[in-house]
N, C-alpha and C. Protein backbone atom coordinates (compact mmCIF):
# COMPACT_ATOMS: atom_id res chain seq x y z
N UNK A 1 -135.42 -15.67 -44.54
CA UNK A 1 -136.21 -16.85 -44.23
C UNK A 1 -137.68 -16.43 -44.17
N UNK A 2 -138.75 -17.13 -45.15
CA UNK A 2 -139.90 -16.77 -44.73
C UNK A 2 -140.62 -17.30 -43.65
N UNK A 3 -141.75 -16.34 -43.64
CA UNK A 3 -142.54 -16.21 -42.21
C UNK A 3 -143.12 -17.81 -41.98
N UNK A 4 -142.88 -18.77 -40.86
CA UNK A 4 -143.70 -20.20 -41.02
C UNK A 4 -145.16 -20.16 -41.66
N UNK A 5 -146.01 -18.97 -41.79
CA UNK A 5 -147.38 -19.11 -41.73
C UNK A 5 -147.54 -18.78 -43.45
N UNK A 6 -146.30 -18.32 -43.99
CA UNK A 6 -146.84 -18.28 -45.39
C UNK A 6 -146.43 -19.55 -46.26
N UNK A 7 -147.97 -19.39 -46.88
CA UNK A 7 -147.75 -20.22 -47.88
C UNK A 7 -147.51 -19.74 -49.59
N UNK A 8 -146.70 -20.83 -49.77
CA UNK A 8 -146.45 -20.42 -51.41
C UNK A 8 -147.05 -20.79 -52.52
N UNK A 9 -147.75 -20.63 -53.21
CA UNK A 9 -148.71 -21.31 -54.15
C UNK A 9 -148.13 -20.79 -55.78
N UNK A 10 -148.85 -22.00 -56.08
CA UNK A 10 -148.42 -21.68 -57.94
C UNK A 10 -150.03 -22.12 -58.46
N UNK A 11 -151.10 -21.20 -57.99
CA UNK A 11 -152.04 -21.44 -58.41
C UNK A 11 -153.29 -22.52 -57.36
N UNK A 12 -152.61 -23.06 -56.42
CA UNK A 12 -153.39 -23.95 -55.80
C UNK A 12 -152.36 -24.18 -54.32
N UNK A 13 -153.03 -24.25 -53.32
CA UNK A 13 -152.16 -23.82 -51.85
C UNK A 13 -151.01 -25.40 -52.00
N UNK A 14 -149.82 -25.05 -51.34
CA UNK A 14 -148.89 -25.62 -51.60
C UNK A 14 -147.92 -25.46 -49.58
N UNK A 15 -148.15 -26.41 -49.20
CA UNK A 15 -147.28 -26.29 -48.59
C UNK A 15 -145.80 -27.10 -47.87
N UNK A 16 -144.96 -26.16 -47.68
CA UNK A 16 -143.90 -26.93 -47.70
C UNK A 16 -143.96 -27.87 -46.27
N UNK A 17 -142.70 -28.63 -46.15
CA UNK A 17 -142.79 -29.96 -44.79
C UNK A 17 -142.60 -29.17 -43.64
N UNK A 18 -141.79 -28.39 -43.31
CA UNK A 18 -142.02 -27.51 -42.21
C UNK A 18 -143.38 -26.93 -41.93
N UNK A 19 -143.55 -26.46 -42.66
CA UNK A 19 -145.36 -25.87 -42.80
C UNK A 19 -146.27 -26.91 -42.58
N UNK A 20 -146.49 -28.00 -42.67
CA UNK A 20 -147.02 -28.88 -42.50
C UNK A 20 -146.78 -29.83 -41.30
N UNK A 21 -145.80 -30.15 -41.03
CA UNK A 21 -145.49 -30.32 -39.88
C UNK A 21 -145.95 -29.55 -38.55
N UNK A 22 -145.87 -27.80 -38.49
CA UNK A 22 -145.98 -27.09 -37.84
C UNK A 22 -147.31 -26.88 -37.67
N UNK A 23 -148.37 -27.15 -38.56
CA UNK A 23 -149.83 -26.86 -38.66
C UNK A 23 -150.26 -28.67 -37.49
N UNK A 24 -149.80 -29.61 -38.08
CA UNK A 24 -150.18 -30.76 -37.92
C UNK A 24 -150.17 -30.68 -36.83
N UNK A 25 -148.82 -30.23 -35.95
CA UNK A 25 -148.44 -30.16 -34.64
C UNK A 25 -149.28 -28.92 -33.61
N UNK A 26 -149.90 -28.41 -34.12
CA UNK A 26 -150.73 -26.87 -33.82
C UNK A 26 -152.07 -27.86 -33.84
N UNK A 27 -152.98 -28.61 -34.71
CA UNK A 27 -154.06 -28.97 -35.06
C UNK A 27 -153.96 -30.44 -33.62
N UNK A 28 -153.09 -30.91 -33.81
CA UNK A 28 -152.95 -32.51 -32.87
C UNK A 28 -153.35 -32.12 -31.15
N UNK A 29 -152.46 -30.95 -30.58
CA UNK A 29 -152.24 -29.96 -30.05
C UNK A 29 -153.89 -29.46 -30.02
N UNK A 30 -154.23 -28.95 -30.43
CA UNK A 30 -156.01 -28.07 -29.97
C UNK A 30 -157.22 -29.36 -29.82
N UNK A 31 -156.92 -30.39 -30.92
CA UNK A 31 -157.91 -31.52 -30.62
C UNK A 31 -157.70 -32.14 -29.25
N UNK A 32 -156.32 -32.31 -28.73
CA UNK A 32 -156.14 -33.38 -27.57
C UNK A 32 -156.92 -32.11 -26.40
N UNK A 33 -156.33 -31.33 -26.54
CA UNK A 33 -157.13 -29.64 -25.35
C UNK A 33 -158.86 -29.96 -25.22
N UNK A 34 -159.48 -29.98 -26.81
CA UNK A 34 -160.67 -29.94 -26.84
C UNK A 34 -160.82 -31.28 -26.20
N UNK A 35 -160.83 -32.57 -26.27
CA UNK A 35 -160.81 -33.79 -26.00
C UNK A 35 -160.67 -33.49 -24.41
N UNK A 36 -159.44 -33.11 -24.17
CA UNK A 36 -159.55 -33.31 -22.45
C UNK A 36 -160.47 -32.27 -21.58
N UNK A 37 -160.94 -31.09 -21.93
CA UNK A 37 -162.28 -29.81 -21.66
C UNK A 37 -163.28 -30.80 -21.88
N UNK A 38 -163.34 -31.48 -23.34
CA UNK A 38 -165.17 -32.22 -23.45
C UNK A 38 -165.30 -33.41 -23.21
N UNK A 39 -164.56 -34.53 -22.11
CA UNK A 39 -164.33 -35.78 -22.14
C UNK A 39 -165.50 -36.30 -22.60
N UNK A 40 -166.36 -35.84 -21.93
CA UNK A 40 -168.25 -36.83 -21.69
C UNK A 40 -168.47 -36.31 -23.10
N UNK A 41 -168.40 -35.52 -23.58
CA UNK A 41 -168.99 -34.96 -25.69
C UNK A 41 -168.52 -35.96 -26.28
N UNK A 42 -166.97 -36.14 -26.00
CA UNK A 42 -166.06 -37.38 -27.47
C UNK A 42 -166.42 -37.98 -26.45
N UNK A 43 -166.46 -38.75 -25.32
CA UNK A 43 -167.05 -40.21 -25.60
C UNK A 43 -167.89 -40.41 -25.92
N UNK A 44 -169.13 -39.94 -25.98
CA UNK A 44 -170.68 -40.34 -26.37
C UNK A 44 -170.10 -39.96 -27.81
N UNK A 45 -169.74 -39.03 -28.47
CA UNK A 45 -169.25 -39.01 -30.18
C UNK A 45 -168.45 -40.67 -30.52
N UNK A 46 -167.43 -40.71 -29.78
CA UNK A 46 -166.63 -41.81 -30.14
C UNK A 46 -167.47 -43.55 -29.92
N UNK A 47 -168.27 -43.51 -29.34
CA UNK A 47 -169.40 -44.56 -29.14
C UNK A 47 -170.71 -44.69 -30.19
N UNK A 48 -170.92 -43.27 -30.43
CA UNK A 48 -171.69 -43.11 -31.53
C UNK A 48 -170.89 -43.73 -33.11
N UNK A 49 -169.67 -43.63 -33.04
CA UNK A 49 -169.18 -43.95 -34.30
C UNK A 49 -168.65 -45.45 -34.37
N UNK A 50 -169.38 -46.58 -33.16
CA UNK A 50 -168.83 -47.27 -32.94
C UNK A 50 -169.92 -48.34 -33.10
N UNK A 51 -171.27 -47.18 -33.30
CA UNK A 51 -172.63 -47.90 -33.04
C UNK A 51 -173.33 -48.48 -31.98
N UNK A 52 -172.66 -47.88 -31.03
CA UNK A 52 -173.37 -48.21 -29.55
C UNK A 52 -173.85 -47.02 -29.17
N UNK A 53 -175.23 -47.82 -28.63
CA UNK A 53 -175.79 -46.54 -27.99
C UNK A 53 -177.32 -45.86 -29.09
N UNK A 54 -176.74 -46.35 -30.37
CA UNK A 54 -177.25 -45.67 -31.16
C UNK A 54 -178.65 -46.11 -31.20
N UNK A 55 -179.90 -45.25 -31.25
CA UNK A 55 -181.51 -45.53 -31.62
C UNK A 55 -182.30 -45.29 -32.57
């Protein structure tokens, strides 16, 4: 069984649904961390993209 972290390519990165799944779930996972450490950063970001606030 290969290693989850390799990928297999035929010239251009390729990855399979486990692999992707497992990254997605790793990436969803570090944003919600960063999000709850920087509350006051993403809200003034998430307001900014909302056009409030903005000068």
């Amino acid at each position: 069984m290969p290693n989850t972290m390799t990928v297999f390519t035929n010239g251009a990165a390729v990855l399979g649904d486990k692999q992707a799944q497992y990254f997605a779930l790793c990436i969803c996972s570090a944003v919600k961390s960063y999000i709850k450490t920087h509350r006051a950063e993403y809200e003034a970001w998430e307001r900014e993209q909302h056009g409030e606030g903005v000068s």
